[in-house]
N, C-alpha and C. Protein backbone atom coordinates (compact mmCIF):
# COMPACT_ATOMS: atom_id res chain seq x y z
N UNK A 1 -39.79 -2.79 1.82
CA UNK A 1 -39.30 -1.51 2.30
C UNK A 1 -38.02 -1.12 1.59
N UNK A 2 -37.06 -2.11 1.06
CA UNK A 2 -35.85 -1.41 0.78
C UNK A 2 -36.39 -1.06 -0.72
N UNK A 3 -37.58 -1.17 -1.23
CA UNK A 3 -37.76 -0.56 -2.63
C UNK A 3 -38.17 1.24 -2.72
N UNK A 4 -38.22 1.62 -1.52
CA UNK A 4 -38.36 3.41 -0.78
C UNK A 4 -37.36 4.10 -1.37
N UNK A 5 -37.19 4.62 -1.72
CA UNK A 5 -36.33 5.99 -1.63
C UNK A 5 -35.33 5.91 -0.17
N UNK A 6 -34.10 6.14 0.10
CA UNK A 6 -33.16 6.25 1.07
C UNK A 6 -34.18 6.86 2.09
N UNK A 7 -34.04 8.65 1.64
CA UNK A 7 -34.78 9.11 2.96
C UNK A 7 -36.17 8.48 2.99
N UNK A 8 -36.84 7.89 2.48
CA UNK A 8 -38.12 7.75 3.02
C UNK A 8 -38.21 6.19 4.20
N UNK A 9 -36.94 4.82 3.86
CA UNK A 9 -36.79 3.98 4.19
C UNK A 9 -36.57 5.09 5.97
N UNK A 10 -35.73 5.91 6.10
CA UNK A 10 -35.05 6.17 7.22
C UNK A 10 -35.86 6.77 7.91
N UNK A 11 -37.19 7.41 7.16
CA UNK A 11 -37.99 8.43 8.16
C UNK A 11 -39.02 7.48 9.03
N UNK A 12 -39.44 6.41 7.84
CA UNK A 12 -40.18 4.92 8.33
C UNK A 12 -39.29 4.70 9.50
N UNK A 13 -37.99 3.99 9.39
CA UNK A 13 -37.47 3.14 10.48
C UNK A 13 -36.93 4.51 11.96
N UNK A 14 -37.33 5.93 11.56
CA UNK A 14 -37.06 6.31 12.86
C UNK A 14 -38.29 6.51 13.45
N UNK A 15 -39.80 6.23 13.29
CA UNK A 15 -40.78 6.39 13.81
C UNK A 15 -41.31 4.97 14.16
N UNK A 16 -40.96 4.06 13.65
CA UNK A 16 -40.97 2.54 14.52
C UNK A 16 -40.68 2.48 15.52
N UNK A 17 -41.11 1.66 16.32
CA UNK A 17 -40.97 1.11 17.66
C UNK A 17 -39.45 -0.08 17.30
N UNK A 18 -39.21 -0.25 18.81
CA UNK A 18 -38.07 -1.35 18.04
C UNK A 18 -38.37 -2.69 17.86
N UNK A 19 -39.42 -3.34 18.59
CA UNK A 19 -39.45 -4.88 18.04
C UNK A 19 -39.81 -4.54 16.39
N UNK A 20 -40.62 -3.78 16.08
CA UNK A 20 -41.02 -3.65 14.88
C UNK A 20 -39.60 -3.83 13.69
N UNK A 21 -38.53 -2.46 14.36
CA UNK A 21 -37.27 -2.64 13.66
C UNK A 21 -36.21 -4.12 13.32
N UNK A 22 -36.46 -4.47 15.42
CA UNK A 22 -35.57 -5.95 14.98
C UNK A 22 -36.22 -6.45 14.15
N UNK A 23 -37.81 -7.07 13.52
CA UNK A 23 -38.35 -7.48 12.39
C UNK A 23 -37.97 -7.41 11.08
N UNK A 24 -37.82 -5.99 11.17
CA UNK A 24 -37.11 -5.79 9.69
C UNK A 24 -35.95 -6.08 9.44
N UNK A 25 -34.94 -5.67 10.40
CA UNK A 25 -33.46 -6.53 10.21
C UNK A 25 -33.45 -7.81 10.18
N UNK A 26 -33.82 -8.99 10.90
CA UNK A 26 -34.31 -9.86 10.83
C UNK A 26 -34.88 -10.45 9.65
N UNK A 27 -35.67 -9.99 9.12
CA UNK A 27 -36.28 -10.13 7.75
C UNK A 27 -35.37 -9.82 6.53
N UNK A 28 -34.39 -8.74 6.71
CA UNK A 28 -33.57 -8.40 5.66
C UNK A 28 -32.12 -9.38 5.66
N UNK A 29 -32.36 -9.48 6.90
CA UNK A 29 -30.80 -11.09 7.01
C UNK A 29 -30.84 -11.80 6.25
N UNK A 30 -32.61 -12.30 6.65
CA UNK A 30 -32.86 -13.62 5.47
C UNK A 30 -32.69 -13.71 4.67
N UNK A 31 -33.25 -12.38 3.80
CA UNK A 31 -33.42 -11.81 2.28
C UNK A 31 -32.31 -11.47 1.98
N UNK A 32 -30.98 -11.29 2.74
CA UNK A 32 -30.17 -10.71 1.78
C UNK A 32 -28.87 -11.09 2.40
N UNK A 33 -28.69 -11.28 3.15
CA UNK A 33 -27.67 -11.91 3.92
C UNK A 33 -27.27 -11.26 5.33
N UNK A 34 -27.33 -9.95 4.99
CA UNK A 34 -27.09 -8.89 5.61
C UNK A 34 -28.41 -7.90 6.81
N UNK A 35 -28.29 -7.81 7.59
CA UNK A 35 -29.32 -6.93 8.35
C UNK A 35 -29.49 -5.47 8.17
N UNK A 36 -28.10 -5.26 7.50
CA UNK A 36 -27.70 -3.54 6.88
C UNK A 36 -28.19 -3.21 5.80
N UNK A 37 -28.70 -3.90 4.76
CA UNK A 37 -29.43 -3.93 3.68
C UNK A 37 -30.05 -2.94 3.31
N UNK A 38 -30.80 -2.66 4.54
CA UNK A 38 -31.79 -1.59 4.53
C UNK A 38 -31.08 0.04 4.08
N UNK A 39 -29.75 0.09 4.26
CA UNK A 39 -28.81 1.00 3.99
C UNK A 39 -27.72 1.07 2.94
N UNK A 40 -28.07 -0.07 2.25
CA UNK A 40 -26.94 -0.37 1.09
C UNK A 40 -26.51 0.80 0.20
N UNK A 41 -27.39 1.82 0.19
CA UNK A 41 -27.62 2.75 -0.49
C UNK A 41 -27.41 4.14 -0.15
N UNK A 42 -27.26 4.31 1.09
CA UNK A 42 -27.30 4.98 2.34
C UNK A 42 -25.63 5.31 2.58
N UNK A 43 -24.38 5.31 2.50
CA UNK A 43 -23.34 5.51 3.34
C UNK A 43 -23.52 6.01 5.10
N UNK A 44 -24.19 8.07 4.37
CA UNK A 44 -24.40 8.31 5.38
C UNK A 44 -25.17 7.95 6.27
N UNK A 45 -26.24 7.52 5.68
CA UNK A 45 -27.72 7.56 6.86
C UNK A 45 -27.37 6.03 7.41
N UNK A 46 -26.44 4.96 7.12
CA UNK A 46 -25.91 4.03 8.06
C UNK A 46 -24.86 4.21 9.13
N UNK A 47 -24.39 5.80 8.47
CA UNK A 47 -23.38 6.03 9.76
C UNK A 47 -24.14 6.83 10.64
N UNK A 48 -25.22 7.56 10.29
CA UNK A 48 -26.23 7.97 11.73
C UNK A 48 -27.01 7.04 12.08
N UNK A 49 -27.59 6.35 11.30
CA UNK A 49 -28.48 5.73 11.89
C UNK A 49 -28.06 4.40 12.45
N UNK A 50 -26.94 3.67 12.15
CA UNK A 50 -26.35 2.15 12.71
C UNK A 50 -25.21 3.14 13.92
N UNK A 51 -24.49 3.46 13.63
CA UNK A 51 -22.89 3.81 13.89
C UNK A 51 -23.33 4.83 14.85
N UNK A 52 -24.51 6.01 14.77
CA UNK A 52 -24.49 6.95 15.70
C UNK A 52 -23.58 8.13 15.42
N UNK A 53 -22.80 7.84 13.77
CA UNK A 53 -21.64 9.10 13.70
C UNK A 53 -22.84 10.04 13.01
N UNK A 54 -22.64 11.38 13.51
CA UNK A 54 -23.21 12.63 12.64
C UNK A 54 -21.63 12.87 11.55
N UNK A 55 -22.41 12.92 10.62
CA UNK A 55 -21.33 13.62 9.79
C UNK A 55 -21.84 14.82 9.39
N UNK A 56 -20.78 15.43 8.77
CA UNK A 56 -21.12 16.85 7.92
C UNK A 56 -21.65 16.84 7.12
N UNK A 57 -22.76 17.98 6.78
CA UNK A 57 -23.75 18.09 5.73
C UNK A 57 -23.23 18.18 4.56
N UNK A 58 -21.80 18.80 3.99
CA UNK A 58 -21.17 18.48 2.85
C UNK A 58 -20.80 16.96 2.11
N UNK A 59 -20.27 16.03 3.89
CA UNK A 59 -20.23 14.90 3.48
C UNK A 59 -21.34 13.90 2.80
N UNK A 60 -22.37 14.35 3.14
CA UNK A 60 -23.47 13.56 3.06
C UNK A 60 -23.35 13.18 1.86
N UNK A 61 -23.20 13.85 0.72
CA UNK A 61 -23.98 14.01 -0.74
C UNK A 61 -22.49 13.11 -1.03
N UNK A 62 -21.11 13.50 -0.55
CA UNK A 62 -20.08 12.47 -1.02
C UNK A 62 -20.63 10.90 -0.68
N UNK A 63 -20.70 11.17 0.54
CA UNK A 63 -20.93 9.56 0.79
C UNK A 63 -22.12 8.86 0.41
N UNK A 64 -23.15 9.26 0.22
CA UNK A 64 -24.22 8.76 -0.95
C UNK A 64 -23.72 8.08 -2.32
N UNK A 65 -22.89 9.10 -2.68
CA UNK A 65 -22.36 9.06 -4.33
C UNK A 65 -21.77 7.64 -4.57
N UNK A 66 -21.04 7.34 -3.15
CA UNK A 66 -20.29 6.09 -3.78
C UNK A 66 -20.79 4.53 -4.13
């Protein structure tokens, strides 16, 4: 899964159920050390989707970039 495209990893993990999700975090611990993995790539879409922060649609494209 983390070989997806950002948005496509995020559209997958918001239509999962959650044991399905703990699986994948779980699985990405192993693989990588980390359970966030899945977002390495992501700034924003780890701060909506882990953190729960909405940010601004301007920010988005900054916080990708880095």
């Amino acid at each position: 899964m983390s070989a997806a495209a950002a948005a496509d990893r995020r559209a997958t993990l918001a239509i999962l159920d959650d044991q399905a999700v703990i699986d994948l975090l779980v699985l990405s611990y192993l693989r990588h050390g980390t359970p966030y993995a899945l977002w390495s790539d992501t700034l924003a879409g780890f701060a909506e989707d882990v953190l729960g922060i909405t940010t601004w649609a301007q920010l988005h494209t900054r916080m990708d970039a880095t």
